[in-house]
Protein backbone atom coordinates (compact mmCIF):
# COMPACT_ATOMS: atom_id res chain seq x y z
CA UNK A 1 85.51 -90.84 1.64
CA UNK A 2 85.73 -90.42 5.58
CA UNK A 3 83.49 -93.57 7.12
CA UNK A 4 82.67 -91.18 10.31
CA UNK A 5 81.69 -87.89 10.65
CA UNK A 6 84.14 -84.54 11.26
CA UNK A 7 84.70 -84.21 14.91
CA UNK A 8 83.93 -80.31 16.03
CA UNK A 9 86.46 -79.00 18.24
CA UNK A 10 85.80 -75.69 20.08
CA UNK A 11 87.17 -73.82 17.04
CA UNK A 12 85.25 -75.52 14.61
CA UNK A 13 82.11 -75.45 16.21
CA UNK A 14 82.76 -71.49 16.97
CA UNK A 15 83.33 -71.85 12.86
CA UNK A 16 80.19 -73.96 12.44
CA UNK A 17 77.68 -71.38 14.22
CA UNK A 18 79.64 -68.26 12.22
CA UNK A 19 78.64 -69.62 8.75
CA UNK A 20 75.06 -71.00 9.68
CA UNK A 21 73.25 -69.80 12.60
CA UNK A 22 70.58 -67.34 12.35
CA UNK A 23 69.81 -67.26 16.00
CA UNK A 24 66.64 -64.50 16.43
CA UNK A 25 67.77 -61.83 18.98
CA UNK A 26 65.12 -63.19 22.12
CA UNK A 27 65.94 -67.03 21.66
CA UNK A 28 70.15 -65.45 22.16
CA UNK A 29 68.74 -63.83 25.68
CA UNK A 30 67.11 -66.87 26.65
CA UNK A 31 69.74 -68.74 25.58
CA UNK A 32 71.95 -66.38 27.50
CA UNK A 33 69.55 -66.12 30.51
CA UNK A 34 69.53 -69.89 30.61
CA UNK A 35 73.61 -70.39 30.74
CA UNK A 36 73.38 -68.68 34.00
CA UNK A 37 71.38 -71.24 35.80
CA UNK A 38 72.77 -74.26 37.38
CA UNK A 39 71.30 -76.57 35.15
CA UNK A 40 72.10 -75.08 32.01
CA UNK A 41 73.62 -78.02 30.47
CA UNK A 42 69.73 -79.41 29.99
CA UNK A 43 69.32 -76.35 27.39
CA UNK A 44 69.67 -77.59 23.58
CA UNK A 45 72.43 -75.50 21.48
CA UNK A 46 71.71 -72.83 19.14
CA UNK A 47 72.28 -74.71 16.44
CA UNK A 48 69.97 -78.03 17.54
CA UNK A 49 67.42 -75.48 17.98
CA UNK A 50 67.58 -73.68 14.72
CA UNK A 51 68.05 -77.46 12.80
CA UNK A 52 64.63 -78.63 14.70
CA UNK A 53 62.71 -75.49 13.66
CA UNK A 54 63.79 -75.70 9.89
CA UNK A 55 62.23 -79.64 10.64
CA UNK A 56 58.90 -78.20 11.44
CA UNK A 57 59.14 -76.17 8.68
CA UNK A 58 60.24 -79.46 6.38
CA UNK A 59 57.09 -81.63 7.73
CA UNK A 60 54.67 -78.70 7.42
CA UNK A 61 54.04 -79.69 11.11
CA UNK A 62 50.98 -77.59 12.95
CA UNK A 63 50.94 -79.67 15.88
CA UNK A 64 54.20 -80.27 18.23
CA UNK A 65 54.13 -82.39 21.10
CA UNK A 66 57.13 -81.79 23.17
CA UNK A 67 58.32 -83.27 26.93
CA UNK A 68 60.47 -81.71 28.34
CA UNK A 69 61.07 -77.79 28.33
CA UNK A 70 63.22 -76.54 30.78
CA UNK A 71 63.42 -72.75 30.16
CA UNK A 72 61.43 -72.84 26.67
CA UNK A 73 64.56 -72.76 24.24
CA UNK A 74 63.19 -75.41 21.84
CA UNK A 75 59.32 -74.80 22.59
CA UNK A 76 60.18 -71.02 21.49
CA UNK A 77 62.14 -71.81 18.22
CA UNK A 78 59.72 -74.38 17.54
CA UNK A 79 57.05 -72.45 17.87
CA UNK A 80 58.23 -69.38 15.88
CA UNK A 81 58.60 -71.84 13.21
CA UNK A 82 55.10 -72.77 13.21
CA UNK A 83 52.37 -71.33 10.47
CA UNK A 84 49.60 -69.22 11.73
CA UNK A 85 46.91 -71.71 13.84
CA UNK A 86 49.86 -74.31 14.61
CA UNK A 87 50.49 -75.24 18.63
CA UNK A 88 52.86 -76.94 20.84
CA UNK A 89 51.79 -78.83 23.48
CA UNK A 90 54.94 -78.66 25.92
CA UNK A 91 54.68 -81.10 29.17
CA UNK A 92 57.25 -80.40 31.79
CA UNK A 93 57.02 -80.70 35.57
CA UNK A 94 58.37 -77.13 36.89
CA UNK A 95 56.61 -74.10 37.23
CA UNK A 96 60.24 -72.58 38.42
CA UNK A 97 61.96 -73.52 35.11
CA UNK A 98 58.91 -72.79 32.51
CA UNK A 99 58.07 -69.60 34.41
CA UNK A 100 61.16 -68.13 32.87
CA UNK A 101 60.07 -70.04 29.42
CA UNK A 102 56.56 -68.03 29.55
CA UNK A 103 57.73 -64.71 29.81
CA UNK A 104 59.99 -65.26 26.65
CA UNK A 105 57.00 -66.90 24.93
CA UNK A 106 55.03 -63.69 25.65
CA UNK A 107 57.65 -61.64 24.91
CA UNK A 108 58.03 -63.31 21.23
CA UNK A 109 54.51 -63.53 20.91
CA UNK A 110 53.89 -66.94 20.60
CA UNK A 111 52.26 -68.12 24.09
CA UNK A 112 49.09 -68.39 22.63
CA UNK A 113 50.44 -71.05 20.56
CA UNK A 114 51.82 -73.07 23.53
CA UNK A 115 49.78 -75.22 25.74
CA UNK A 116 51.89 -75.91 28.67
CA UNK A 117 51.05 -79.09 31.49
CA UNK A 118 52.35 -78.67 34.42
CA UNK A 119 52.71 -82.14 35.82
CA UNK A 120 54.06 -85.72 35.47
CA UNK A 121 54.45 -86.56 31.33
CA UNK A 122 53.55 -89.67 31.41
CA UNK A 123 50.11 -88.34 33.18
CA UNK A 124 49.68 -85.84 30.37
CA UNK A 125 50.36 -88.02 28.07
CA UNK A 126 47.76 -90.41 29.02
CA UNK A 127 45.27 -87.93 29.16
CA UNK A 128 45.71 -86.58 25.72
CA UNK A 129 44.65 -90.10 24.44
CA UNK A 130 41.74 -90.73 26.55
CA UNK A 131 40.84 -86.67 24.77
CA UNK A 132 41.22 -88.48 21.57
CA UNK A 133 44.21 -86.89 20.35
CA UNK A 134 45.55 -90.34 19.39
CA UNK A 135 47.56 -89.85 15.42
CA UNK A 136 47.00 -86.34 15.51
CA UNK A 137 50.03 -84.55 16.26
CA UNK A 138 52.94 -83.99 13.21
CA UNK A 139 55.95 -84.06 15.43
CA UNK A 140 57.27 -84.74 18.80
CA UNK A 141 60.32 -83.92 20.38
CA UNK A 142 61.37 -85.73 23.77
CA UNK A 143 64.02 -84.08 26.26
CA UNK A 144 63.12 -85.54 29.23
CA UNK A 145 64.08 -87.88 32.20
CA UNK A 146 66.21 -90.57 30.25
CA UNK A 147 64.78 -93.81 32.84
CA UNK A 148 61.57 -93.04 31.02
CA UNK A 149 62.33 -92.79 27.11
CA UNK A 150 60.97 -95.66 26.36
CA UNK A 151 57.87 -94.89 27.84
CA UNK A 152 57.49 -91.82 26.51
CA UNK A 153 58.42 -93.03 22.89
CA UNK A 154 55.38 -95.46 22.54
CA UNK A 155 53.24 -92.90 24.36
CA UNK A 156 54.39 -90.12 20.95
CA UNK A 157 54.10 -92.82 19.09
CA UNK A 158 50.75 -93.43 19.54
CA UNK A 159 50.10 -89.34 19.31
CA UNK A 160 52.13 -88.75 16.46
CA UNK A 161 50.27 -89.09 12.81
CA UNK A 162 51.56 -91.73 10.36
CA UNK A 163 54.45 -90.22 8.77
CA UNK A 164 54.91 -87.80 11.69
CA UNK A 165 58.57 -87.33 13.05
CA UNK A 166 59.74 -88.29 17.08
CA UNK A 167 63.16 -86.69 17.31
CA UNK A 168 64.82 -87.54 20.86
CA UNK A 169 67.35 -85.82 22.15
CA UNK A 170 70.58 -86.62 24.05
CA UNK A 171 71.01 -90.25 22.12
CA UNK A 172 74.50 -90.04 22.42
CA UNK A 173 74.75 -89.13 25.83
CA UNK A 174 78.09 -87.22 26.16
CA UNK A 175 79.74 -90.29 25.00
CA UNK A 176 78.98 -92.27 28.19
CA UNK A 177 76.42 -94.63 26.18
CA UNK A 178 79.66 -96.15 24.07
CA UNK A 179 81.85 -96.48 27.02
CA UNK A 180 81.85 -99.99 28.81
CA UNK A 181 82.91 -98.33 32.11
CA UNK A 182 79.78 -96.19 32.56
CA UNK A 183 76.71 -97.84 34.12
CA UNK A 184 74.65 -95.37 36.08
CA UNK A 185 70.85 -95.35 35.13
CA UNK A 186 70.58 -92.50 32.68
CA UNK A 187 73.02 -94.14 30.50
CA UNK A 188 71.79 -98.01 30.98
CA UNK A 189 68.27 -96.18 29.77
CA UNK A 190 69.64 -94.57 26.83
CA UNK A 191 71.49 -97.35 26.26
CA UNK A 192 68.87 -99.23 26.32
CA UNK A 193 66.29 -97.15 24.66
CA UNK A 194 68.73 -96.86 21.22
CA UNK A 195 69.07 -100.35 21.08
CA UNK A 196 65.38 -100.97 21.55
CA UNK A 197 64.74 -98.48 18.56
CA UNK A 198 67.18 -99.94 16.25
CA UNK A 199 64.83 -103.22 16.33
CA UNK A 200 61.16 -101.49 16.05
CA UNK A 201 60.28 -101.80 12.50
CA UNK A 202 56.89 -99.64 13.14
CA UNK A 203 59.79 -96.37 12.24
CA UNK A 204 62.20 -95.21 9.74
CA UNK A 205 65.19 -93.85 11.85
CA UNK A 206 68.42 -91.96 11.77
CA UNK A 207 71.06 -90.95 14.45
CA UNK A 208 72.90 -87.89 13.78
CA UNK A 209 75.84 -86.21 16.26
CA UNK A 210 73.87 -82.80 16.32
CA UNK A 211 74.15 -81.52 19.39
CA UNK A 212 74.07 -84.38 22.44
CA UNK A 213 73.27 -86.67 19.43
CA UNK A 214 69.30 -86.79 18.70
CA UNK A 215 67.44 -89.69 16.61
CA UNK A 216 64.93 -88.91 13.88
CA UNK A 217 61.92 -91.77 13.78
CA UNK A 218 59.69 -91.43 11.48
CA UNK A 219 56.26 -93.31 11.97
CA UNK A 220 55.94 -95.80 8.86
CA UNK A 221 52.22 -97.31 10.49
């Protein structure tokens, strides 16, 4: 039995996606739109995307709490997994990036279930306790600036419901967190922020190498 999992080359990750992604035509042209930009290594893959809505569709989740959404990828295939009456509440600080993300939202028909804040996360984030929405939301997906994960981890976890799911994204960090050489900030903070959640018995966690790497924590109390 292999002790590690299979490492995907191009040609096996071309392979992977042949065999199991279902990718719905408008997420493919935002996805598509999105490679074009100069940032468009901050867009989740296909496949995360598709493996994140078949998790909302696993927890039965109706309310998403998500910060960080660049052009909308995730918020849209999140959101399309939703049931009727379900919403997203995405936080992200540019009306450039999420202007694109609304007009795919529209165009999928699903803006009315997002609730996008324009502003600093850990502003929003503050407010939606002090509006009592403390243990209320299912899931919550952070993809934002890595020097404040751990903020915004105790901030979902104090949002999320018992038994609700964090997943956090870009755990694994290109590789740079396991390499002794590397010691900017956005890797000392994921760094940090793994090794932090590998000690905090208030979750159940697992790592997986999807994409960037994301962790799974699921609230236990």
């Amino acid at each position: 039995m292999s002790k590690k999992y299979t490492g995907l080359d191009d040609e096996l990750y071309e392979y992977l996606k042949s065999v199991s992604l279902r990718e719905d035509p408008i997420c493919r042209r935002l996805r598509e739109e999105t490679a074009k930009m100069p940032m468009a290594g901050m867009q989740v893959a296909p496949d995360q995307a598709q493996f994140m809505a078949l998790l909302v569709r696993l927890t039965g989740a109706r309310e998403i709490l998500e910060i960080g959404v660049f052009t909308g990828y995730s918020s849209l295939a999140m959101a399309m997994a939703l049931p009727e009456g379900g919403h997203v509440t995405a936080c992200d600080v540019s009306e450039e990036w999420t202007s694109i993300a609304r007009r795919y939202w529209r165009e999928a028909g699903v803006d009315s279930r997002i609730d996008l804040r324009i502003g600093p996360a850990t502003d929003t984030l503050a407010e939606l306790r002090e509006n009592g929405r403390s243990g209320s939301y299912d899931l919550a997906f952070i993809d934002a600036d890595k020097a404040n994960y751990g903020i915004y981890y105790e901030e979902s976890l104090k949002l999320v419901r018992v038994g609700g799911l964090i997943v956090v994204d870009n755990v694994l960090w290109s590789g740079r967190v396991a390499d002794p050489k590397v010691s900017d900030v956005d890797t000392r903070a994921i760094r940090a922020f793994n090794a932090a959640l590998l000690q905090d018995n208030r979750v159940e966690i697992s790592m997986l190498p999807v994409g960037d790497g994301i962790t799974l924590a699921r609230r236990k109390k």
